[in-house]
Protein backbone atom coordinates (compact mmCIF):
# COMPACT_ATOMS: atom_id res chain seq x y z
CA UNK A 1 0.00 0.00 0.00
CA UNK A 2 1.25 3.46 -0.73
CA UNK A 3 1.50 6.34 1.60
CA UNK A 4 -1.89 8.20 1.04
CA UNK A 5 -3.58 4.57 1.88
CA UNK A 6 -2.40 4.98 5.38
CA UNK A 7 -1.26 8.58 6.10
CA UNK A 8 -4.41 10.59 5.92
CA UNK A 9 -6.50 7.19 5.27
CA UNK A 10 -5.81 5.69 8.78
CA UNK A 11 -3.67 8.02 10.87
CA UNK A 12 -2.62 11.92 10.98
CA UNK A 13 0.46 13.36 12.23
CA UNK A 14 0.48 16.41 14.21
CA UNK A 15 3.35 18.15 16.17
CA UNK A 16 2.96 18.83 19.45
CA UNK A 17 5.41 20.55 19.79
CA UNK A 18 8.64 21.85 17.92
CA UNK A 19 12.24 20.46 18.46
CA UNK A 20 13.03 22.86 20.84
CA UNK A 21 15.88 22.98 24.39
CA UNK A 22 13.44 21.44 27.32
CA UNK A 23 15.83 23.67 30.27
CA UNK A 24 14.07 26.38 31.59
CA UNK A 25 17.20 28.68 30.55
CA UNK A 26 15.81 28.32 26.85
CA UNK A 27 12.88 30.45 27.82
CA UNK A 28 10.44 28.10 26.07
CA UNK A 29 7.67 26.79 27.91
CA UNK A 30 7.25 23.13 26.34
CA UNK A 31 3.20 22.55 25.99
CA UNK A 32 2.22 21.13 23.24
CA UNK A 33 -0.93 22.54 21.26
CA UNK A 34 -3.83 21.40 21.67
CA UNK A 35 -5.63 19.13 19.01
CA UNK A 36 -9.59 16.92 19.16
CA UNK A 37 -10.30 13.63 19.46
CA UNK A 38 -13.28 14.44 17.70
CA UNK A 39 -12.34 12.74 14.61
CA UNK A 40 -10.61 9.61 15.68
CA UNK A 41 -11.05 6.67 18.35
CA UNK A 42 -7.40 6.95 19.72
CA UNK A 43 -4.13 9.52 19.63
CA UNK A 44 0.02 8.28 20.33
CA UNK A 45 1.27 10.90 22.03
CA UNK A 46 5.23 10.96 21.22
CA UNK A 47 8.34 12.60 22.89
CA UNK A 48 11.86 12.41 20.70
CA UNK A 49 14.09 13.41 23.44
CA UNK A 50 18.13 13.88 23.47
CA UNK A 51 20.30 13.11 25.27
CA UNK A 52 20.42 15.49 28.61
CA UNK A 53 21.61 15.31 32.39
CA UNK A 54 21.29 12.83 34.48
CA UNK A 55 18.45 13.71 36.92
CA UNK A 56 16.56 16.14 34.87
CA UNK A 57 14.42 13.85 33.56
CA UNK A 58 11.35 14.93 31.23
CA UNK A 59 8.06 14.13 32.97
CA UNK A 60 5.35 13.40 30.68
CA UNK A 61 2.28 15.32 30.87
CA UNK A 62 -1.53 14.89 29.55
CA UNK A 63 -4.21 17.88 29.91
CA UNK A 64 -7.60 17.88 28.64
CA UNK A 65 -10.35 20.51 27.40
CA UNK A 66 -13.12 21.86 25.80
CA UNK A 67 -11.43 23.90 23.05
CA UNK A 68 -8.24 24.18 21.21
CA UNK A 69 -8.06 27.68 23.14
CA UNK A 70 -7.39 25.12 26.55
CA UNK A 71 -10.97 26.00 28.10
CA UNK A 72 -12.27 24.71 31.07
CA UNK A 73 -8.57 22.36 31.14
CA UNK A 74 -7.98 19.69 33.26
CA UNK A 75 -5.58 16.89 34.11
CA UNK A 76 -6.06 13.52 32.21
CA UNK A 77 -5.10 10.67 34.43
CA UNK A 78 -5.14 7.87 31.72
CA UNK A 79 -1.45 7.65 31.65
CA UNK A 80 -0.73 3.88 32.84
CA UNK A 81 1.09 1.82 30.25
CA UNK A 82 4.30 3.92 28.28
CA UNK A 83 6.08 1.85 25.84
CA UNK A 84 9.67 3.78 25.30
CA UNK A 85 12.71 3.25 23.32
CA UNK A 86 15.94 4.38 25.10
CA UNK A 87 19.75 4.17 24.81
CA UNK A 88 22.41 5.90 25.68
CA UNK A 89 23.89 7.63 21.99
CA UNK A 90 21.19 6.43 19.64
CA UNK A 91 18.35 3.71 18.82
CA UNK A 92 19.88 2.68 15.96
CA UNK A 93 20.21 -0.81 17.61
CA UNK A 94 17.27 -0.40 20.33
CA UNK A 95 14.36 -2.34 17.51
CA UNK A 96 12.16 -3.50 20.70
CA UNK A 97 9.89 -1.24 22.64
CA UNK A 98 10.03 -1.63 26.56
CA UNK A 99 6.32 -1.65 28.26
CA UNK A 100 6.21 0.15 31.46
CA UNK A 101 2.79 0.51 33.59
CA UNK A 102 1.76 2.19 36.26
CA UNK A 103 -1.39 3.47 38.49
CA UNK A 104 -3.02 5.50 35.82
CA UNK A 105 -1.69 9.12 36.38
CA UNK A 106 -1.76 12.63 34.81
CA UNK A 107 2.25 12.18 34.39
CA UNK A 108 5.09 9.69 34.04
CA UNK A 109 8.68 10.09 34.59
CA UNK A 110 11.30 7.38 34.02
CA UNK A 111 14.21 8.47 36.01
CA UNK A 112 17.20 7.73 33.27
CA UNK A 113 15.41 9.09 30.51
CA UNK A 114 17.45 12.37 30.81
CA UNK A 115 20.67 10.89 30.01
CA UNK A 116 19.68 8.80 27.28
CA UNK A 117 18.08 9.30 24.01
CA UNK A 118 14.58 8.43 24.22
CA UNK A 119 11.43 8.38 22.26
CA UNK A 120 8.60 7.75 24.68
CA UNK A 121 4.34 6.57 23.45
CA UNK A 122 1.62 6.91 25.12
CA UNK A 123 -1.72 5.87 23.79
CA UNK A 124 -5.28 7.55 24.75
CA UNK A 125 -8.55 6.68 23.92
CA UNK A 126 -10.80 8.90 22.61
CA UNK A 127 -13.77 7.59 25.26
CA UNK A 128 -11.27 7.79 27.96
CA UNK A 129 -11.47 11.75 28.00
CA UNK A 130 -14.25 13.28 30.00
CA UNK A 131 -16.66 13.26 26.89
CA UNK A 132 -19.78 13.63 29.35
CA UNK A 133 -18.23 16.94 30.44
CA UNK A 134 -17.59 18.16 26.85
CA UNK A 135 -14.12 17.00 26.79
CA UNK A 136 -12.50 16.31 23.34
CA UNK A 137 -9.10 18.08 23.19
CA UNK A 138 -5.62 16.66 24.79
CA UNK A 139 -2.29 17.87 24.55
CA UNK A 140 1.05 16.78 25.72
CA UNK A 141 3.09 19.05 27.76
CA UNK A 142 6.65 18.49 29.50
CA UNK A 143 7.53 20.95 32.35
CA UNK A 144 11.06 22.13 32.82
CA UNK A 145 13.33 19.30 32.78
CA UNK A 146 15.89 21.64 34.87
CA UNK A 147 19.29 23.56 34.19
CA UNK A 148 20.88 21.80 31.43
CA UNK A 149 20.46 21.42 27.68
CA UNK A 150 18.35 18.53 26.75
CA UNK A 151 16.49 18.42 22.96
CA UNK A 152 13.19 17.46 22.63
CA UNK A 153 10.18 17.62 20.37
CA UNK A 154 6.43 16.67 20.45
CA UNK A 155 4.24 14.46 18.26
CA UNK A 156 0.41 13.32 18.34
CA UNK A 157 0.02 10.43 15.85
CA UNK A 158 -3.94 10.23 15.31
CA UNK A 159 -5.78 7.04 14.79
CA UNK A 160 -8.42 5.57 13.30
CA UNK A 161 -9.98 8.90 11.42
CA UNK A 162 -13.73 8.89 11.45
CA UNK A 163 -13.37 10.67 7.87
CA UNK A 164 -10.44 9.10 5.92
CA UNK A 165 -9.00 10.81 2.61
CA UNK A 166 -6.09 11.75 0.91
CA UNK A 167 -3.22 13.41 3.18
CA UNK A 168 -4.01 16.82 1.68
CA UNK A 169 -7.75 16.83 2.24
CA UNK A 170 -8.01 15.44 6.39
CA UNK A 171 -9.90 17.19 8.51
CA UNK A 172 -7.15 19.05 10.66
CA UNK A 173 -7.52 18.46 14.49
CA UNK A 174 -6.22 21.60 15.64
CA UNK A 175 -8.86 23.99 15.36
């Protein structure tokens, strides 16, 4: 199957974020934008990190709301399995995800991501949002991982479109 079969046909790609410096002394506050549910049944929610200091670990962070402007946000305490890929220079030999649960939560932290390079998944449900309440937009957001340099960047891979089509003609989640 080509590209267009799948991309656009059975998922989207959004970023979350930009490759940006996760340290506070980049003057970048890392949230990701905000993007509905509204048109698929689940969203991977992706950090690329680089390799940083040990101890300022990234903490990964889910928020939900009403609108793509952030109204009425809340925490979304879904977060209890992470599958990650980590190593210490690159993943050019890492070809098997690690599973990790835990007591769903609004965050997750793995305390040796920060000196490895990482890329880090967590999957959400559409129906796991607070879709009584009105609920339909998530976003990913990693505080200040501390002092020292560490790259990062922010991805929302969007599954199972309720309207699929070519790449160039999806309805766009971020509204």
């Amino acid at each position: 199957m080509g590209a267009a079969k799948y991309l656009g046909g059975v998922i989207d790609i959004v970023m979350a974020f930009r490759p940006l410096d996760m340290q506070d002394a980049a003057g970048e506050h890392v949230t990701g934008d905000w993007v509905s549910m509204r048109n698929c049944d689940r969203i991977l929610c992706v950090l690329l990190g680089g390799v940083g200091t040990a101890g300022q670990d990234p903490v990964f962070t889910l928020d939900q709301a009403k609108s793509a402007a952030g109204g009425s946000s809340k925490t979304l305490a879904k977060i209890d399995t992470i599958y990650r890929k980590q190593a210490a220079t690159d993943l050019l030999s890492t070809a098997v995800w690690a599973k990790t649960t835990q007591t769903a939560a609004a965050t997750y932290t793995n305390t040796d991501a920060a000196e490895q390079v990482k890329i880090h998944v967590v999957e959400v449900r559409a129906d796991e949002l607070d879709v009584d309440g009105g609920f339909d937009f998530i976003r990913l957001t990693i505080p200040d991982v501390g002092a020292s340099a560490q790259i990062g960047a922010g991805l929302y891979i969007l599954c199972g479109l309720a309207h699929p089509n070519a790449p160039e003609n999806v309805l766009s989640p971020i509204a």
